[in-house]
C-alpha atoms as a PDB file:
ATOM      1  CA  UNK A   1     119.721 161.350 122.302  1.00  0.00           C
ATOM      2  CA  UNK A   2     123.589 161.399 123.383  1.00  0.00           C
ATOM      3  CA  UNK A   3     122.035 161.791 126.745  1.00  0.00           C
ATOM      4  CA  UNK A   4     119.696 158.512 127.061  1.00  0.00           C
ATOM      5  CA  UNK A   5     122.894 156.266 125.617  1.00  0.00           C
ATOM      6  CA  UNK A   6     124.657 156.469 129.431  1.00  0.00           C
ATOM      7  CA  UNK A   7     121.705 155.562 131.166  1.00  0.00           C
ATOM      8  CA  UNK A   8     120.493 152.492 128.807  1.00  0.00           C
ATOM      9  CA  UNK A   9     124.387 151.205 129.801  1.00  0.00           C
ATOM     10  CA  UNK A  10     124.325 151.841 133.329  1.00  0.00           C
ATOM     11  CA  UNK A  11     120.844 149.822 133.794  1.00  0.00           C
ATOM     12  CA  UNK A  12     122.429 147.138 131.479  1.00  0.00           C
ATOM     13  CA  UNK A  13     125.374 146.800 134.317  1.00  0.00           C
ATOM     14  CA  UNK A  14     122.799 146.988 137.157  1.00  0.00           C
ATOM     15  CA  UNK A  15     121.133 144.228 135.400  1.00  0.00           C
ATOM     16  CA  UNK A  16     124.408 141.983 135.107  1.00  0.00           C
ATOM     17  CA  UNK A  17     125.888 142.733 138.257  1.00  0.00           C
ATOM     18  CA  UNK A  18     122.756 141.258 140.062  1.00  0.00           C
ATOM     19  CA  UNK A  19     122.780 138.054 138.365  1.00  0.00           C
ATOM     20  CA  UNK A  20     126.501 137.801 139.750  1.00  0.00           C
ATOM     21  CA  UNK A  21     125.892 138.095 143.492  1.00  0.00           C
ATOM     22  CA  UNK A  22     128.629 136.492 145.881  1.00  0.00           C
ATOM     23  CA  UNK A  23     126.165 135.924 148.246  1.00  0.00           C
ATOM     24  CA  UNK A  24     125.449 132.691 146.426  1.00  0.00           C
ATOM     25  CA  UNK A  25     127.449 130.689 148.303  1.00  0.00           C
ATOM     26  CA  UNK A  26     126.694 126.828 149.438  1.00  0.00           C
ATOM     27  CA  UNK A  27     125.846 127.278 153.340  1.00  0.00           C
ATOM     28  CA  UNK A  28     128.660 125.878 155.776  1.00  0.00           C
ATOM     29  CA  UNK A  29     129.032 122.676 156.471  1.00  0.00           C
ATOM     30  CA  UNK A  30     127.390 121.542 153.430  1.00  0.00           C
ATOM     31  CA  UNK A  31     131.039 120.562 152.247  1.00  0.00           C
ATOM     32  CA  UNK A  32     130.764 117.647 155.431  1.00  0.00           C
ATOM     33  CA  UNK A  33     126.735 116.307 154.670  1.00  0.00           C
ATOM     34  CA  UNK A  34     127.727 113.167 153.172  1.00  0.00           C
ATOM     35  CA  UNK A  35     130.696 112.584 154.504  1.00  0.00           C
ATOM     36  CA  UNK A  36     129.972 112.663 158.350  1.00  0.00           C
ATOM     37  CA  UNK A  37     132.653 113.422 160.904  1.00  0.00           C
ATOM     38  CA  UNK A  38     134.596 110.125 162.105  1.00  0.00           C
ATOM     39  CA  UNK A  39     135.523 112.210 165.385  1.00  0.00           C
ATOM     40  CA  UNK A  40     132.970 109.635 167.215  1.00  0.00           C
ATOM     41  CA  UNK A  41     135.429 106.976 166.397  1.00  0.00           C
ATOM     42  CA  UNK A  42     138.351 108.793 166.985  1.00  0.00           C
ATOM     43  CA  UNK A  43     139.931 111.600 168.597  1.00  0.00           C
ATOM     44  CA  UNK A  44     142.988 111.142 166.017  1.00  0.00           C
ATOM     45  CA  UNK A  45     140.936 110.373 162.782  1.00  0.00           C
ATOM     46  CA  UNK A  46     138.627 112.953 161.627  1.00  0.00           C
ATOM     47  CA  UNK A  47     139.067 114.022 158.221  1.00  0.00           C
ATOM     48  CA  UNK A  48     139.884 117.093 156.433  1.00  0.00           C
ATOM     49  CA  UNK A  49     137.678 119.924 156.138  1.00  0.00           C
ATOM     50  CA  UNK A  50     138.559 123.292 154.077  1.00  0.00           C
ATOM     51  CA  UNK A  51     137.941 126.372 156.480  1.00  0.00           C
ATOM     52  CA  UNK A  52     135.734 127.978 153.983  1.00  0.00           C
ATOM     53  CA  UNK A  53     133.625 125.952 150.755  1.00  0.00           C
ATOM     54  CA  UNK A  54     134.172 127.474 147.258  1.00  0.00           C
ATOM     55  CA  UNK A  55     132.532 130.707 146.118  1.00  0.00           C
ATOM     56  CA  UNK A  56     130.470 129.642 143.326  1.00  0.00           C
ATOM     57  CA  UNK A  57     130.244 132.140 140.069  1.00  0.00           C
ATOM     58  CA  UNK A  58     126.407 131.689 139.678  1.00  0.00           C
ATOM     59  CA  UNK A  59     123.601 130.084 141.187  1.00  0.00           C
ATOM     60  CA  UNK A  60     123.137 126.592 141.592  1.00  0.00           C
ATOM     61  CA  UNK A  61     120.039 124.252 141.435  1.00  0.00           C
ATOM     62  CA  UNK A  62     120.344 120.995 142.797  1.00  0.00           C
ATOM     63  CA  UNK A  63     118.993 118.339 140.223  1.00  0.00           C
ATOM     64  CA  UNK A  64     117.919 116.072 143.657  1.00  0.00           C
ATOM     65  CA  UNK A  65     117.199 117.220 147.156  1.00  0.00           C
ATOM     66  CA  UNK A  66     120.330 117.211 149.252  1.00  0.00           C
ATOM     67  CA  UNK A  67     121.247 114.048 150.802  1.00  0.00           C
ATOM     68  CA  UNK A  68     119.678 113.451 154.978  1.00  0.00           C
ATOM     69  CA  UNK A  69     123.616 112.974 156.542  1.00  0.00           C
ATOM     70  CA  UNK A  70     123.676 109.682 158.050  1.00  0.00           C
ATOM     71  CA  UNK A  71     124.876 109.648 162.040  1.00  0.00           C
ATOM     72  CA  UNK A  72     127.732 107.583 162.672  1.00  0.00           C
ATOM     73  CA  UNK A  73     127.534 105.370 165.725  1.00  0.00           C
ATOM     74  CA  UNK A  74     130.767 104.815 167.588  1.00  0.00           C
ATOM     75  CA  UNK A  75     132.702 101.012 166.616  1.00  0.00           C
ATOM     76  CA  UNK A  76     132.097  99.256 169.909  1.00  0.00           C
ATOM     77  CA  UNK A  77     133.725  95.948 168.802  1.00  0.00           C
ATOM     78  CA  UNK A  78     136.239  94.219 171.739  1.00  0.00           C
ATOM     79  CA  UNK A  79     139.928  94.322 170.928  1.00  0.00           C
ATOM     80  CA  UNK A  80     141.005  91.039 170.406  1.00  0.00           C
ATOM     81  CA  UNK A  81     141.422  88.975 173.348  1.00  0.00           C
ATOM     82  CA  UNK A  82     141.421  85.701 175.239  1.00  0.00           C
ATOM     83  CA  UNK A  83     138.212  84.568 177.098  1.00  0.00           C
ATOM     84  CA  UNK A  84     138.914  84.751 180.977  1.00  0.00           C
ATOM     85  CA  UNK A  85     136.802  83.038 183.726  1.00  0.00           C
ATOM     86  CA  UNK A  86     138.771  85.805 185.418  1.00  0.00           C
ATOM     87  CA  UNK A  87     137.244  89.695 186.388  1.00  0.00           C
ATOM     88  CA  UNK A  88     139.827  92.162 184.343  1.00  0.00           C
ATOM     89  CA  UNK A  89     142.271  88.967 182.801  1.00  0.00           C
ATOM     90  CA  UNK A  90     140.596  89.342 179.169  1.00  0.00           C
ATOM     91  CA  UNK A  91     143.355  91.323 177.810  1.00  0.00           C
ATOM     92  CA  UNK A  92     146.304  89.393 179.401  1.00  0.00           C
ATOM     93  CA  UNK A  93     148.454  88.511 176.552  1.00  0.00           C
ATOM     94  CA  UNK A  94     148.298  84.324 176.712  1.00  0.00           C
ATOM     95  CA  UNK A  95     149.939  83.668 173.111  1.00  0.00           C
ATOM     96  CA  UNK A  96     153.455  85.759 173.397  1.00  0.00           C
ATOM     97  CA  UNK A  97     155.901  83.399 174.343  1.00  0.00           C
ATOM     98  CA  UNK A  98     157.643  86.220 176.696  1.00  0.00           C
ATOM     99  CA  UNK A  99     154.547  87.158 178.154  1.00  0.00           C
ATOM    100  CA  UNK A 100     154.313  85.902 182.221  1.00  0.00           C
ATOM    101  CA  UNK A 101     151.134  84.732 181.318  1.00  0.00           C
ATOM    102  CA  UNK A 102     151.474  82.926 178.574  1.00  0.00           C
ATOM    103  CA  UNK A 103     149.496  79.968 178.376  1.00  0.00           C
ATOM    104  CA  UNK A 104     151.932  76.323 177.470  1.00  0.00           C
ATOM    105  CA  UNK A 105     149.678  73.054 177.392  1.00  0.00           C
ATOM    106  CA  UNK A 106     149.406  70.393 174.702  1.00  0.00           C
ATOM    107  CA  UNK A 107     146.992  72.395 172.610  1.00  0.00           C
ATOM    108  CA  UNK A 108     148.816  75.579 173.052  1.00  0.00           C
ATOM    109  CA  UNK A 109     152.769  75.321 171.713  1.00  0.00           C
ATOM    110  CA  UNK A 110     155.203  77.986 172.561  1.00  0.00           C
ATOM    111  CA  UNK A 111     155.800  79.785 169.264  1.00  0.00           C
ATOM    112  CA  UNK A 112     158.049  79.571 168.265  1.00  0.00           C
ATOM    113  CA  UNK A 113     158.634  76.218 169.338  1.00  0.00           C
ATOM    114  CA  UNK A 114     162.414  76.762 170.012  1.00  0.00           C
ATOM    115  CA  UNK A 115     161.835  79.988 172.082  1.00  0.00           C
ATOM    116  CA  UNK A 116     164.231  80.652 174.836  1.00  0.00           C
ATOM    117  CA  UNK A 117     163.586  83.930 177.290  1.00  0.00           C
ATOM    118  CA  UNK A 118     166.359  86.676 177.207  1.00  0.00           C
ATOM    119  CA  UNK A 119     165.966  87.215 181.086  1.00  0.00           C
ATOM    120  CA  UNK A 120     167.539  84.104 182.533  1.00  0.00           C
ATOM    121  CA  UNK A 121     169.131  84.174 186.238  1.00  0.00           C
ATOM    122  CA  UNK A 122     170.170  82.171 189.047  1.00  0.00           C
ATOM    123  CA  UNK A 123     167.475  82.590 191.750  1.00  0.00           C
ATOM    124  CA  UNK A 124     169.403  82.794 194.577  1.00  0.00           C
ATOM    125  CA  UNK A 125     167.840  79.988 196.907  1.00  0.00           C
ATOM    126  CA  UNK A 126     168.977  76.429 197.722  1.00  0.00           C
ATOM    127  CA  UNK A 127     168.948  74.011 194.982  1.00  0.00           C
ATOM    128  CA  UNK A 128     170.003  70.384 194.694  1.00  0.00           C
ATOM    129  CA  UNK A 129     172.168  71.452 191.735  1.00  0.00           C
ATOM    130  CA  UNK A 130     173.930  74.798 190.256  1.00  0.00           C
ATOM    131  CA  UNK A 131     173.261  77.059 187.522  1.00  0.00           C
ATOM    132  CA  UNK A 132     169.502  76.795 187.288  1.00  0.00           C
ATOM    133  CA  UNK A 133     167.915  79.500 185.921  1.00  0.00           C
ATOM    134  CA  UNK A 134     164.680  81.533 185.840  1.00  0.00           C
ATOM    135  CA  UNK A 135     163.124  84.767 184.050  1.00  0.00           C
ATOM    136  CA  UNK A 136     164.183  87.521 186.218  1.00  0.00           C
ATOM    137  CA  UNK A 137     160.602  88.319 187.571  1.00  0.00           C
ATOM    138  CA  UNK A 138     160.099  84.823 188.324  1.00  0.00           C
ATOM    139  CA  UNK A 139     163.357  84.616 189.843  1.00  0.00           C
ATOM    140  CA  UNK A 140     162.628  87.261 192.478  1.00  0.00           C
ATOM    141  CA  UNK A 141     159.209  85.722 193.133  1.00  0.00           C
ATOM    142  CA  UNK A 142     161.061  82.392 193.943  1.00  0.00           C
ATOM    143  CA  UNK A 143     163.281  84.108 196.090  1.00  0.00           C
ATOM    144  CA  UNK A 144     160.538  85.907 197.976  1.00  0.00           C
ATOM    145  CA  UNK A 145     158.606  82.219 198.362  1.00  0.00           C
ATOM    146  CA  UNK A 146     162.054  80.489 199.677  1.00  0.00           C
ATOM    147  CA  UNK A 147     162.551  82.835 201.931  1.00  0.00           C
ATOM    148  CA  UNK A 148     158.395  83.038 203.415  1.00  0.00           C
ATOM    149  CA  UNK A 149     158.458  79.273 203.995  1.00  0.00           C
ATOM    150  CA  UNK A 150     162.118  79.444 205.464  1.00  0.00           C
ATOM    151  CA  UNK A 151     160.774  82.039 208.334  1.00  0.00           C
ATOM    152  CA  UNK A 152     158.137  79.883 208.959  1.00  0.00           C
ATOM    153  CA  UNK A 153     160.421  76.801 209.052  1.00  0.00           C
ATOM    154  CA  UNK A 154     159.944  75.295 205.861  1.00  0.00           C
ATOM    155  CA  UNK A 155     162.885  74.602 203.747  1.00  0.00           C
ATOM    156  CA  UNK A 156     162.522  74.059 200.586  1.00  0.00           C
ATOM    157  CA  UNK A 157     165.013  73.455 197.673  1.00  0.00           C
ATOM    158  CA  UNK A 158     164.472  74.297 193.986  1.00  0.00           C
ATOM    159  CA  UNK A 159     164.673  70.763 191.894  1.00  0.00           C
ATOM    160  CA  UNK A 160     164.254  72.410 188.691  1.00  0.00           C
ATOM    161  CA  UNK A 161     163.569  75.128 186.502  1.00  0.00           C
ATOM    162  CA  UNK A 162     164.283  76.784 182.605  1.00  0.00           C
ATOM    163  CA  UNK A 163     164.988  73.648 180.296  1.00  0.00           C
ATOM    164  CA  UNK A 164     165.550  74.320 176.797  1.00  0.00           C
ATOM    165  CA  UNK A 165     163.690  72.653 173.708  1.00  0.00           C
ATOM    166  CA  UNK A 166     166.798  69.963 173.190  1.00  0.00           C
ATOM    167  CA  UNK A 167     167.133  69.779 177.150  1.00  0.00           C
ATOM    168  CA  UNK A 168     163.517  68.856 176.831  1.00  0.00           C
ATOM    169  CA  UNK A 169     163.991  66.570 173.962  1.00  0.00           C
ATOM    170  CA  UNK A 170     166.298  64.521 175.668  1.00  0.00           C
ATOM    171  CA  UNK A 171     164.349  64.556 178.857  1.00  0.00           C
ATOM    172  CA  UNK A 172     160.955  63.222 176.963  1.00  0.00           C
ATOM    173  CA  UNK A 173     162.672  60.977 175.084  1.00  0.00           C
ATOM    174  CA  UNK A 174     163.695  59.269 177.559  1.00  0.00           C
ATOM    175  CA  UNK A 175     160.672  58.814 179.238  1.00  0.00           C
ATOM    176  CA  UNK A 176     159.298  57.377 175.981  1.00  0.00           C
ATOM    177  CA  UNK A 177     162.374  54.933 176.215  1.00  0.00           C
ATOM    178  CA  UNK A 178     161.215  53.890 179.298  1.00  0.00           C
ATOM    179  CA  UNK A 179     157.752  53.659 179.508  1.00  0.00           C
ATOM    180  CA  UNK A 180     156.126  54.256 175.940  1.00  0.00           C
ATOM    181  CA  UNK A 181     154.791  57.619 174.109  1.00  0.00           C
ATOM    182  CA  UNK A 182     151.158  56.822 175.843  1.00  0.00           C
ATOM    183  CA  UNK A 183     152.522  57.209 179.586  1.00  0.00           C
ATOM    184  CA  UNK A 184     155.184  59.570 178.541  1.00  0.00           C
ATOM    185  CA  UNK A 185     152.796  61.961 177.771  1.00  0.00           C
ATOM    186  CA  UNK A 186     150.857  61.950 180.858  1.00  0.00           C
ATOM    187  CA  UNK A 187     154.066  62.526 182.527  1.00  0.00           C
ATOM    188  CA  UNK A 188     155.863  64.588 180.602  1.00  0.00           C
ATOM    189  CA  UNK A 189     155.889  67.212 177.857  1.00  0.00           C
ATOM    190  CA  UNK A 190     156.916  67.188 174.167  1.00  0.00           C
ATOM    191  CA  UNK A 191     159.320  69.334 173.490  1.00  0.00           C
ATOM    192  CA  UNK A 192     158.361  72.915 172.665  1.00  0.00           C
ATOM    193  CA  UNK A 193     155.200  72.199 174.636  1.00  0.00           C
ATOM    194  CA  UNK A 194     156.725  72.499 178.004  1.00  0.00           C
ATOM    195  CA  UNK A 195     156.257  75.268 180.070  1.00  0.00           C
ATOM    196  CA  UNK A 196     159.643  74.940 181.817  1.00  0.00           C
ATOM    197  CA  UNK A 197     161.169  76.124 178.502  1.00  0.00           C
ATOM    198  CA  UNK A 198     159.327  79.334 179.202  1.00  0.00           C
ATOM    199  CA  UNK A 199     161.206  80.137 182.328  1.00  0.00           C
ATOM    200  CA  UNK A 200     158.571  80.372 184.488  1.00  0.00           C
ATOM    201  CA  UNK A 201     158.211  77.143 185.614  1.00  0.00           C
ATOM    202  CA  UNK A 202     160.132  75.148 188.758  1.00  0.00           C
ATOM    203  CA  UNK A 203     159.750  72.110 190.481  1.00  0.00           C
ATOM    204  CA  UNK A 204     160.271  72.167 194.580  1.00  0.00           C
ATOM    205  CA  UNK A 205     161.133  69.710 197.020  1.00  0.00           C
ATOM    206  CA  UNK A 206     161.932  69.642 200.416  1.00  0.00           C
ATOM    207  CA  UNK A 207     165.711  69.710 201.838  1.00  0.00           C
ATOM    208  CA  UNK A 208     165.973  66.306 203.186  1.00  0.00           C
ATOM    209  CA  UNK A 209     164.836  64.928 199.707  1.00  0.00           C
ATOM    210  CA  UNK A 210     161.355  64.014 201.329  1.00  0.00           C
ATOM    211  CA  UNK A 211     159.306  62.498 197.926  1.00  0.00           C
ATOM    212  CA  UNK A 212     161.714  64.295 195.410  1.00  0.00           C
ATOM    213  CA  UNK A 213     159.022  64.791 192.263  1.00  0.00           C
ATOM    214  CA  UNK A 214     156.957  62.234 193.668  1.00  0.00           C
ATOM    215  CA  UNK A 215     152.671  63.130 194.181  1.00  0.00           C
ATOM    216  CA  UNK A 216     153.583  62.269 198.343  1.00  0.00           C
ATOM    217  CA  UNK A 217     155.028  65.641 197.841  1.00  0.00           C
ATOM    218  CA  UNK A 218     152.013  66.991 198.929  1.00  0.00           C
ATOM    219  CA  UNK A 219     151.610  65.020 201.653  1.00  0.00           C
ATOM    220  CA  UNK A 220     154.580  66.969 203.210  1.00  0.00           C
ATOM    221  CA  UNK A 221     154.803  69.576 205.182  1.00  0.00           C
ATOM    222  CA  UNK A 222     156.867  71.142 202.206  1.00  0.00           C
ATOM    223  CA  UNK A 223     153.794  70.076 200.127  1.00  0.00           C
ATOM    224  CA  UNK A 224     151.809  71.682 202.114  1.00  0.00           C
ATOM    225  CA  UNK A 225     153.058  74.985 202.664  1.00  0.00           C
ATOM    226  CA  UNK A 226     153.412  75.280 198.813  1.00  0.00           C
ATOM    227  CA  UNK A 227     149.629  74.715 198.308  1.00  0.00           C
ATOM    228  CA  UNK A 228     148.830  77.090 200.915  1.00  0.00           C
ATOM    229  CA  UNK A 229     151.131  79.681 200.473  1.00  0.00           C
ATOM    230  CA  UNK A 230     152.504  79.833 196.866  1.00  0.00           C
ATOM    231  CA  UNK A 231     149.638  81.914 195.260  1.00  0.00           C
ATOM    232  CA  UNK A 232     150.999  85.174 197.574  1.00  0.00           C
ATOM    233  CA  UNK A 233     153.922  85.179 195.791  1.00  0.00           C
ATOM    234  CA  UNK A 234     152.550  84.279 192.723  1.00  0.00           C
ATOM    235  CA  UNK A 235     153.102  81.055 192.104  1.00  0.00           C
ATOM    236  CA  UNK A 236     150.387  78.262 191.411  1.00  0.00           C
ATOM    237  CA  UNK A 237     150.291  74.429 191.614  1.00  0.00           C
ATOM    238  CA  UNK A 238     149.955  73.921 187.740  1.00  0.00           C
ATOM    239  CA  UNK A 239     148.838  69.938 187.673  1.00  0.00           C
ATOM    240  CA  UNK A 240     146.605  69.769 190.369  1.00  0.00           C
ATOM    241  CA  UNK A 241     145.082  66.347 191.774  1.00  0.00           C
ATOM    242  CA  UNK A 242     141.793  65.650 189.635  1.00  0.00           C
ATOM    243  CA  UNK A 243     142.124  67.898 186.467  1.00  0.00           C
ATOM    244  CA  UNK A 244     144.199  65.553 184.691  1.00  0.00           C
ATOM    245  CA  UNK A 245     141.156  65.613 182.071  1.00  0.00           C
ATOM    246  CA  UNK A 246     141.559  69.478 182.032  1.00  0.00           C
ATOM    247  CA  UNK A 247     145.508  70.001 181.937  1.00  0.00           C
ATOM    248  CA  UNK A 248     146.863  66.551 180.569  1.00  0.00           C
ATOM    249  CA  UNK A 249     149.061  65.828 182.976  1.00  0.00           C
ATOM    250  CA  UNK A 250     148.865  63.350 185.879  1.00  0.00           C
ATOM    251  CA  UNK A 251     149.199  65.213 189.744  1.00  0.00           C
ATOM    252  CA  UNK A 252     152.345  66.980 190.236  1.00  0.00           C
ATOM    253  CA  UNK A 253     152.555  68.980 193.789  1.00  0.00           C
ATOM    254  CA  UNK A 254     155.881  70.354 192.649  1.00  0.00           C
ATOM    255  CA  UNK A 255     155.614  71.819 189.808  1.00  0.00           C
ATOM    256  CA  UNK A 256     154.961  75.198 190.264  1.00  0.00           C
ATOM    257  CA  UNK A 257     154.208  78.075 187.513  1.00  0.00           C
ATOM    258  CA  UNK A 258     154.629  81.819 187.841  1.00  0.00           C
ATOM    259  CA  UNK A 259     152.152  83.891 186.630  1.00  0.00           C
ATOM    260  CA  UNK A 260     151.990  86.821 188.803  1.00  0.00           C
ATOM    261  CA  UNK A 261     149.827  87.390 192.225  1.00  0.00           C
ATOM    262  CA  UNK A 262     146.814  88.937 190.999  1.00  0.00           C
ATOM    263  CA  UNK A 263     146.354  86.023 188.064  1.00  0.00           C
ATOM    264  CA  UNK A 264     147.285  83.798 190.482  1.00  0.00           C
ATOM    265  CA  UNK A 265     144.730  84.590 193.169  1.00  0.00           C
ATOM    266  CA  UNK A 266     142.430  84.456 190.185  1.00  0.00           C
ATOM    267  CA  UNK A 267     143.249  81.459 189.886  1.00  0.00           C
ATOM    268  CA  UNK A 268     142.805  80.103 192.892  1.00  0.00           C
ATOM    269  CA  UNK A 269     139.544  81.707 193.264  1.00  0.00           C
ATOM    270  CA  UNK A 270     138.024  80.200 190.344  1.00  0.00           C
ATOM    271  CA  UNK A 271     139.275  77.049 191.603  1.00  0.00           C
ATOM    272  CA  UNK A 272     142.963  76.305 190.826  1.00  0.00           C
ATOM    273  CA  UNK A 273     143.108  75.333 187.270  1.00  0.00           C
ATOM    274  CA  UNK A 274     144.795  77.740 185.090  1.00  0.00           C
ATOM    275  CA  UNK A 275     142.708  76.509 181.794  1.00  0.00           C
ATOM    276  CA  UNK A 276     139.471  77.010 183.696  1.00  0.00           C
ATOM    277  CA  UNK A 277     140.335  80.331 184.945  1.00  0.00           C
ATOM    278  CA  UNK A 278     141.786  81.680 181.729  1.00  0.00           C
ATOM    279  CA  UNK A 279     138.948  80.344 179.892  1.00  0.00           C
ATOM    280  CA  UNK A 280     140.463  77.826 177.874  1.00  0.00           C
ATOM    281  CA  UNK A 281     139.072  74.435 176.706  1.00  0.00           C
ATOM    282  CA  UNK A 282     140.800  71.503 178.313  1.00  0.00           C
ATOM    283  CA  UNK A 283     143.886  70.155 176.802  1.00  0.00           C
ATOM    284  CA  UNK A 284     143.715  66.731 177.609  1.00  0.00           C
ATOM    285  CA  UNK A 285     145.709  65.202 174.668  1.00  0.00           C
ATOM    286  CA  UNK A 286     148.047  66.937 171.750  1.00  0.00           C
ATOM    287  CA  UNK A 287     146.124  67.583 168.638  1.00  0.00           C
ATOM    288  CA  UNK A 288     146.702  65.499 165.818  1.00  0.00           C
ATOM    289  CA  UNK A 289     149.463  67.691 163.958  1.00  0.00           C
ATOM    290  CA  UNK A 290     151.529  67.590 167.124  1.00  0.00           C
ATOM    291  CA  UNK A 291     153.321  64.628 166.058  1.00  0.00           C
ATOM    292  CA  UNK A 292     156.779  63.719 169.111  1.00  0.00           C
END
């Protein structure tokens, strides 16, 4: 019987050995069923998956069927933007105070309200006094529009430009002074409100002084060439005559606001008011927690 005793044990080991099979293995990409690739989302965000899944030591029976993966459909949600009556101006950036298109009216406050731009310089073009200052962008642009309506025999001469939030404290102030908060504010801004204190703003007149921030301004032949002309270089009549329900502000031919030549052939083309063509509702008063 010594012989028989070997081959009872060797059938006992064949016997084992098949319950112990390493070809029991989950099948790949089981590991990833129920937890679907984000690589539809993005190229920079898919998750971790080991190379090879786990060699399991005996079979396994599910206890449920496995799980039907679920697709994932790519986010197609807008970044965050302003609405623009504009084609390609919904992502300009129209809250940052340094942005050139920043948008300054009596609804929307510079913030924060004591900004001033790091870019300041003296355009070089005539002005009825020294050391006024724009952002550098605008600057150039100015120069480029001075010099346009000077080869075409216009001279113009820059009136104004950056004011800071106590320049334009003292300046509204004493407007109220002198005709009351109601007609002050038709006329001109609260402080931290104003859009010269961006540095993108100027008011122009003409050389020989010709209806010096006065609405005959337009009726000039400085006037004139500014309405025509100041969109090329990127410049836009901000207060326009008949919007004063849209922008606040009575008519002013002057003032002039840089916002770049493609926004501002926008916004000529929708019609010349820079809340309509940005898509903003019309600021015609300050809200109530805009108290002088």
């Amino acid at each position: 019987m010594r012989g028989a005793r070997p081959l009872l044990t060797l059938g006992v080991l064949a016997l084992l050995l098949t319950g112990c099979s390493t070809t029991d293995e989950p099948p790949i990409g089981s590991a990833t069923d129920s937890f679907p690739s984000r690589a539809t989302e993005s190229a920079t965000a898919s998750p971790s998956v080991s190379a090879s899944p786990p060699i399991m030591s005996s079979p396994v029976t599910p206890s449920s069927p496995p799980a039907t993966p679920t697709p994932v459909t790519p986010s197609t949600s807008p970044k965050e933007s302003t609405a623009s009556a504009v084609p390609g101006e919904s992502t300009l950036d129209h809250v940052s105070p340094a942005s050139i298109q920043v948008m300054v009216n009596k609804r929307n406050p510079l913030d924060p309200a004591d900004y001033a731009p790091e870019d300041l310089r003296i355009p070089e073009v005539p002005a009825s006094k020294a050391s006024m200052e724009l952002r550098d962008e605008a600057a150039s642009a100015a120069e480029d529009l001075f010099a346009a309506a000077a080869a075409e025999g216009v001279d113009l001469t820059l009136v104004s430009a950056y004011r800071s939030y106590g320049y334009q404290q003292g300046t509204y102030g004493g407007w109220v002074e002198r005709y009351g908060q109601a007609e002050a504010d038709r006329i001109s801004a609260r402080p931290g409100f104003s859009e010269h204190q961006t540095g993108l703003a100027m008011d122009v007149g003409a050389v020989d002084g010709a209806c010096t921030l006065e609405q005959c301004f337009g009726d000039t032949p400085e006037g004139a060439w500014v309405s025509e002309h100041a969109a090329e270089h990127g410049w836009i009549i901000r207060y326009p005559d008949g919007a004063e329900d849209v922008t606040g502000y009575s008519p002013e031919p002057w003032h002039l606001r840089y916002v770049g030549a493609e926004s501002a052939a926008g916004v000529v083309r929708s019609g010349g008011v820079l809340e309509t063509a940005w898509g903003f509702d019309p600021a015609p008063d300050y809200g109530p927690d805009s108290a002088p």
